[in-house]
N, C-alpha and C. Protein backbone atom coordinates (compact mmCIF):
# COMPACT_ATOMS: atom_id res chain seq x y z
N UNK A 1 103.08 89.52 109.08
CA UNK A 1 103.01 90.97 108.99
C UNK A 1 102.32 91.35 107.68
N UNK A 2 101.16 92.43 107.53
CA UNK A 2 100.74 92.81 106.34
C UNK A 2 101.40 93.75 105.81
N UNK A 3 101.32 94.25 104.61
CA UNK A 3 102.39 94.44 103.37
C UNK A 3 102.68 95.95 104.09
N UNK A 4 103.81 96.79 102.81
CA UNK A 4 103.94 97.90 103.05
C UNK A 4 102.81 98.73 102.90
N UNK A 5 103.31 100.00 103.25
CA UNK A 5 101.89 101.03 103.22
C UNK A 5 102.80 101.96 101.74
N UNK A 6 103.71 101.53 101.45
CA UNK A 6 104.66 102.75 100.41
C UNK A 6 103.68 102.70 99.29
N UNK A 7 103.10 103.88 98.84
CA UNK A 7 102.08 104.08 97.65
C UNK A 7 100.96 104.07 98.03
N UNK A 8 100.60 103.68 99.25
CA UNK A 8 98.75 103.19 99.59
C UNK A 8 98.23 104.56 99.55
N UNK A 9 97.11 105.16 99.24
CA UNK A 9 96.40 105.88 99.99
C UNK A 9 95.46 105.30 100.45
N UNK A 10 94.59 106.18 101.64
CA UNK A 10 94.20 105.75 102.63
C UNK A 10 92.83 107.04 102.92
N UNK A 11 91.67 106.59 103.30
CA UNK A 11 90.84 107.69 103.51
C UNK A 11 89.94 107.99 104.90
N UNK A 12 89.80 108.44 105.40
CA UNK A 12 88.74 108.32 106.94
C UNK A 12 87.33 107.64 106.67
N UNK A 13 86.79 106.51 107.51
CA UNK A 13 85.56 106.70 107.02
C UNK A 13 84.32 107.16 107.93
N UNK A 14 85.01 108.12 108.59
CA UNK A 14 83.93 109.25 109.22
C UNK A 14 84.83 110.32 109.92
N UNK A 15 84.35 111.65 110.24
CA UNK A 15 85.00 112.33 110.69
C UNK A 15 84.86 111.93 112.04
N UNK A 16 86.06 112.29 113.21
CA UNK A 16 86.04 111.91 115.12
C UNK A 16 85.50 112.90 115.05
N UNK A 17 85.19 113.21 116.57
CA UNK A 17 84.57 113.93 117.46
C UNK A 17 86.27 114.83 118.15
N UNK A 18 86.23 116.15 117.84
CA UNK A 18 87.35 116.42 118.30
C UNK A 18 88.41 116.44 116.87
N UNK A 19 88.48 115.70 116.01
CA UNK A 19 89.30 115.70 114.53
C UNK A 19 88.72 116.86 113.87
N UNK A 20 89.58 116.72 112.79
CA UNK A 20 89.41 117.47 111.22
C UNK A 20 89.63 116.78 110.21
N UNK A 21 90.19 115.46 109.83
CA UNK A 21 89.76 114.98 108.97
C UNK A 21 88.50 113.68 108.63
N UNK A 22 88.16 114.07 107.54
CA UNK A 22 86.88 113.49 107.45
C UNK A 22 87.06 112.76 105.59
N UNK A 23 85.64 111.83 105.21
CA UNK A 23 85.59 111.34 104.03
C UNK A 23 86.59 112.02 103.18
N UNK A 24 86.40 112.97 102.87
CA UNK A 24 87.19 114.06 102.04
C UNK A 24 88.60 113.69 101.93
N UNK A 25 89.47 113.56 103.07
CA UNK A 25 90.73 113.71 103.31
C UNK A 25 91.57 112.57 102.74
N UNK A 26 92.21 112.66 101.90
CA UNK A 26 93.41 111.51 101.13
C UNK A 26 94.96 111.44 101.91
N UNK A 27 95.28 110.79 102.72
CA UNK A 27 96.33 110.06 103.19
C UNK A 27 97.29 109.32 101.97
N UNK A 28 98.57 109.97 101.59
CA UNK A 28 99.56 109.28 100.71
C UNK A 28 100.51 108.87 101.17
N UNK A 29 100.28 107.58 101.70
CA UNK A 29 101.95 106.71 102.06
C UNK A 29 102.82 106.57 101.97
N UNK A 30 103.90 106.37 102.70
CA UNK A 30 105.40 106.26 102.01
C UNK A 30 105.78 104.96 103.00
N UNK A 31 106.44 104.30 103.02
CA UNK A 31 107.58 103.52 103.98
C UNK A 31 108.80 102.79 103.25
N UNK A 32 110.06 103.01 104.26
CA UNK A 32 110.86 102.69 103.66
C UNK A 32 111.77 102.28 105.09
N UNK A 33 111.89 100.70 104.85
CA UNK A 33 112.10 99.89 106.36
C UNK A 33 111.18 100.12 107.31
N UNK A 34 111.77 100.83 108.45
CA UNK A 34 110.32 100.70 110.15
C UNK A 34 110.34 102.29 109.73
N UNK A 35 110.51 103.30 108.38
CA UNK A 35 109.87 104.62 109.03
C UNK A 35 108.60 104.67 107.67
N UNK A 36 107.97 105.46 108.40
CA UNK A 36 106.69 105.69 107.67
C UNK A 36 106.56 107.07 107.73
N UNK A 37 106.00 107.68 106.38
CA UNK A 37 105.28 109.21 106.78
C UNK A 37 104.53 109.39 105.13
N UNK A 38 103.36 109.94 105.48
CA UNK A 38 102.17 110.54 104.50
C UNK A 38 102.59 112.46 104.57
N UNK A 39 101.39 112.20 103.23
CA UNK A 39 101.18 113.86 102.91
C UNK A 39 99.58 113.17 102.71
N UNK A 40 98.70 114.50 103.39
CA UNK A 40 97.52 114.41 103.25
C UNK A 40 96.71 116.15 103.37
N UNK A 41 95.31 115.67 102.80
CA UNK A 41 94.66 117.04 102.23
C UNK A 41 93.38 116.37 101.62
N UNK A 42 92.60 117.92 102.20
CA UNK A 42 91.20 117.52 101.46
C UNK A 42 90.30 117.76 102.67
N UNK A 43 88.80 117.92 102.28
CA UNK A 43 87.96 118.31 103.17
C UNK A 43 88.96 119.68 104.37
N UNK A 44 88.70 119.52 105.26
CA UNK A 44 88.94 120.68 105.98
C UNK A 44 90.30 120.71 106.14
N UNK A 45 91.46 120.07 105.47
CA UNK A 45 92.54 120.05 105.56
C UNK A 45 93.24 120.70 104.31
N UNK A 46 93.97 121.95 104.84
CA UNK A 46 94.65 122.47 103.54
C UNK A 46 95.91 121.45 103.08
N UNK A 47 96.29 121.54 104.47
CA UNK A 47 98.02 120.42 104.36
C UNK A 47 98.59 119.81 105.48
N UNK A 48 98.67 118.65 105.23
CA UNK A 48 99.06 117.77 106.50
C UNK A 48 100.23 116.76 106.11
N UNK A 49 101.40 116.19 107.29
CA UNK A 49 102.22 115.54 107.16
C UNK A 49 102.15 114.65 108.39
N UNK A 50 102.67 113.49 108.39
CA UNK A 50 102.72 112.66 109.19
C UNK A 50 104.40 111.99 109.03
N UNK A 51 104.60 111.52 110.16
CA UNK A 51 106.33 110.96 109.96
C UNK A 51 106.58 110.08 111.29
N UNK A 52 106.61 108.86 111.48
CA UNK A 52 106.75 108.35 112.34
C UNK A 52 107.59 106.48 111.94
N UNK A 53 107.27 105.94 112.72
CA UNK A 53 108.21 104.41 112.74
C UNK A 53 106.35 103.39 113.03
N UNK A 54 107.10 101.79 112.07
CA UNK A 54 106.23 101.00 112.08
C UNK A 54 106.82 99.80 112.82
N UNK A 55 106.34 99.20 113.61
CA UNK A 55 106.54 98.13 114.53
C UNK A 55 105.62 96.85 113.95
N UNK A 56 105.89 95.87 113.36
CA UNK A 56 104.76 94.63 113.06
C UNK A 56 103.91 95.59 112.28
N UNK A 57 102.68 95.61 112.98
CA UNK A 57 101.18 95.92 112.36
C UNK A 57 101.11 97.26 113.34
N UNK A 58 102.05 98.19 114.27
CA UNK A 58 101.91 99.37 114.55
C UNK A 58 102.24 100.35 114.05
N UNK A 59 102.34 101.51 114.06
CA UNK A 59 102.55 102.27 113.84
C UNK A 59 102.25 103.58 114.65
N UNK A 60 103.67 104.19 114.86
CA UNK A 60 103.68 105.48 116.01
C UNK A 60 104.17 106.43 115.40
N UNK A 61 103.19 107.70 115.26
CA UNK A 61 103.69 108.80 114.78
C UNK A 61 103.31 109.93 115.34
N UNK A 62 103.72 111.45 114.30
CA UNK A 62 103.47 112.36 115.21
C UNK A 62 103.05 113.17 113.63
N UNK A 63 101.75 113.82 113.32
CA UNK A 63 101.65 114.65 112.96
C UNK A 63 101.36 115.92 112.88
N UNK A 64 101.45 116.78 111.93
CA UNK A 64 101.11 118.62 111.80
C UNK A 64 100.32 118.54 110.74
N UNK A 65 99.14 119.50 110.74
CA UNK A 65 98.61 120.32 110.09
C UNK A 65 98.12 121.66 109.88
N UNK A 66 97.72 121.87 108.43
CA UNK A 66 97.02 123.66 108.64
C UNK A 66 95.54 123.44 107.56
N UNK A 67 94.55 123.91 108.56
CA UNK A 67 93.25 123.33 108.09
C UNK A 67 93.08 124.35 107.10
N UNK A 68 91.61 125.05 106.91
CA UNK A 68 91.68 125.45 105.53
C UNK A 68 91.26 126.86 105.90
N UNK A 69 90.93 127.15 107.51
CA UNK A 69 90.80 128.19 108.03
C UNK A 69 92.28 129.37 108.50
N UNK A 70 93.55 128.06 108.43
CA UNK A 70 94.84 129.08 108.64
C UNK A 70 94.84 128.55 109.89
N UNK A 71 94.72 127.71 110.99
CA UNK A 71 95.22 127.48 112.06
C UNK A 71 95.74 126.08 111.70
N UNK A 72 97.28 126.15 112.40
CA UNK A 72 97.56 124.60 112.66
C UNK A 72 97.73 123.66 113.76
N UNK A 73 97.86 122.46 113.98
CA UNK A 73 97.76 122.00 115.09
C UNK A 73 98.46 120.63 114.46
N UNK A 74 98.98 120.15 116.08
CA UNK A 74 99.70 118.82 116.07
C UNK A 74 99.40 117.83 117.28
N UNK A 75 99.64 116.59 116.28
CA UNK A 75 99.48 115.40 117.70
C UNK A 75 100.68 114.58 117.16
N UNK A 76 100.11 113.29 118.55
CA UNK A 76 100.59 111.73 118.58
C UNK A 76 99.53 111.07 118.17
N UNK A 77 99.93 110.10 117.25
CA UNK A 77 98.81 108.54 116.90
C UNK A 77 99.86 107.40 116.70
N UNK A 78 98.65 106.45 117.33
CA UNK A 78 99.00 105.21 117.65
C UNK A 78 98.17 104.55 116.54
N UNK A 79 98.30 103.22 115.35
CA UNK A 79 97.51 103.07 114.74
C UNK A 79 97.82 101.71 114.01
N UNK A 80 96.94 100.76 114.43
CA UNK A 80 96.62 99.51 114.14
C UNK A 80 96.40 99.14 112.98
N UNK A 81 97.37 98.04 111.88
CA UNK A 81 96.82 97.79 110.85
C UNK A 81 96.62 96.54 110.77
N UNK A 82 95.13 96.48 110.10
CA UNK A 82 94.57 95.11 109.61
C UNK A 82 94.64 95.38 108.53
N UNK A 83 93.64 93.89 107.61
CA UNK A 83 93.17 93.74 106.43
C UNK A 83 91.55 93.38 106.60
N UNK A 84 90.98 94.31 106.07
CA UNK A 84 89.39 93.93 105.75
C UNK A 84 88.65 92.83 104.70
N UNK A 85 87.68 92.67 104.85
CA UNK A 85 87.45 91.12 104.59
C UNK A 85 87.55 91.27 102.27
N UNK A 86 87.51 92.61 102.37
CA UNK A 86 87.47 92.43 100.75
C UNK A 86 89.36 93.15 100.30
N UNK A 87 90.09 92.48 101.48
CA UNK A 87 91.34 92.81 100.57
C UNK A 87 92.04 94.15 101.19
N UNK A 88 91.09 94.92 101.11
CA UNK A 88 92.00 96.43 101.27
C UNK A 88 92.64 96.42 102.78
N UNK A 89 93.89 97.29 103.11
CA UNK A 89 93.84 97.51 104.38
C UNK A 89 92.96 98.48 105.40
N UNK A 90 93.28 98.76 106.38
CA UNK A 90 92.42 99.59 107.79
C UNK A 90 93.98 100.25 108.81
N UNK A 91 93.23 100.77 109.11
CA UNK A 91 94.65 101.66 109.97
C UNK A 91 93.87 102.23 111.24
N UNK A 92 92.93 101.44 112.44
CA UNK A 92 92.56 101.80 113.47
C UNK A 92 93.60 102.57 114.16
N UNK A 93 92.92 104.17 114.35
CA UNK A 93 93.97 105.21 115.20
C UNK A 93 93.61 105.05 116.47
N UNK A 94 94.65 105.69 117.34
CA UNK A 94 94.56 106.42 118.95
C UNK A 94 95.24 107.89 118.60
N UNK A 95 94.58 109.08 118.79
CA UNK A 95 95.53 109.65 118.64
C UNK A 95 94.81 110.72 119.67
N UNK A 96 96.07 111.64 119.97
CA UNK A 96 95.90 112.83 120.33
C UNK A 96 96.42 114.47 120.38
N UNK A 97 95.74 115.40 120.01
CA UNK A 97 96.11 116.86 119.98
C UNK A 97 97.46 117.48 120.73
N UNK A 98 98.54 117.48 120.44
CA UNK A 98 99.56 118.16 121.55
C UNK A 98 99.23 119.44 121.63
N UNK A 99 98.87 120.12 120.29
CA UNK A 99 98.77 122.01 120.51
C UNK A 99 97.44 122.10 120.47
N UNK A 100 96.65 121.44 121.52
CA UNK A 100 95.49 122.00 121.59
C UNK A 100 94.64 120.75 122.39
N UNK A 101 93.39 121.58 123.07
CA UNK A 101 92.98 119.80 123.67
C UNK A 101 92.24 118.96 122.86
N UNK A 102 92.08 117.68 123.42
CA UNK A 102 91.56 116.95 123.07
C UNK A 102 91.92 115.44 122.24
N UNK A 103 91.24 114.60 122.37
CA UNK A 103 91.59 113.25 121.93
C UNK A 103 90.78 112.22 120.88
N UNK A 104 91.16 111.21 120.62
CA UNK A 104 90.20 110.35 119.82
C UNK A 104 90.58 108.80 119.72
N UNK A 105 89.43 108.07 118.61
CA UNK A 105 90.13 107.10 118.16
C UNK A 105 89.50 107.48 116.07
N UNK A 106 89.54 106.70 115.18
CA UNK A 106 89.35 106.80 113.83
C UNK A 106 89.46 105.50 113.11
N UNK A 107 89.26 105.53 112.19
CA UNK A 107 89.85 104.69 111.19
C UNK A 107 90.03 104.80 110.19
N UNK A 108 91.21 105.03 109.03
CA UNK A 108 91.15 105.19 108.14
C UNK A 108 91.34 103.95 107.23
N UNK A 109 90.80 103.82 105.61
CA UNK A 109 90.65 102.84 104.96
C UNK A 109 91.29 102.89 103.95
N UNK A 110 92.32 101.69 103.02
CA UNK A 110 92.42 102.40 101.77
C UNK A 110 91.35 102.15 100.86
N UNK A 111 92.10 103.30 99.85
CA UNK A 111 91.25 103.78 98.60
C UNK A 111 92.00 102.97 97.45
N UNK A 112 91.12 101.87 96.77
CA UNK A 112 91.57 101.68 95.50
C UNK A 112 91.67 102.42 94.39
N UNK A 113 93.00 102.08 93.80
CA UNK A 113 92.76 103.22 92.27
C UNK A 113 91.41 102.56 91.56
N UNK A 114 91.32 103.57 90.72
CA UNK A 114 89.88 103.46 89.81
C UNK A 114 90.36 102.30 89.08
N UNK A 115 89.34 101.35 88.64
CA UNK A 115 89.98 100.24 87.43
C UNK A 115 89.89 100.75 86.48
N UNK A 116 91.55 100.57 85.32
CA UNK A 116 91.44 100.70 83.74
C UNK A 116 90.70 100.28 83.08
């Protein structure tokens, strides 16, 4: 099993077709045992939360947001974690819109801190 996600951030590296977050958007991790949940923001996202449970290398959640226009919206994601060949992790999504249509897949990457 690869490590915790508690402290990672994590970034998109393209916006979906159908999404709102994009490069811009910072994903902040938490886990503590099988539950997991972020706070995220940036690019077209005023404020977003995520809160769900991790299985092995899955992870099933359900998040809300409110973009930067004042509408919010919520889904389900399903989301696969690897490790990429220089170390960092990957978090391949499935997810989809409950308050509103539409679907996808993504990937988000982490972001190393800057070196001292």
């Amino acid at each position: 099993m690869l490590p915790s996600l508690d402290g990672l951030v994590f970034s998109p590296i393209a916006r979906a077709e159908h999404g709102e977050a994009d490069q811009g958007t910072s994903f902040a991790y938490r886990e503590q045992d099988d539950r997991v949940w972020a706070s995220y923001q940036g690019g077209d996202i005023a404020h977003g939360h995520l809160v769900g449970t991790r299985d092995g290398d899955t992870l099933d959640f359900r998040y809300v947001q409110l973009n930067r226009t004042g509408h919010t919206s919520s889904g389900h994601c399903v989301s696969r974690l690897s490790r990429l060949a220089d170390g960092r992790l990957r978090l391949d999504e499935t997810w989809q819109w409950e308050s509103r249509p539409g679907a996808g897949t993504s990937a988000v990457e982490e972001v190393l801190p800057p070196a001292s």
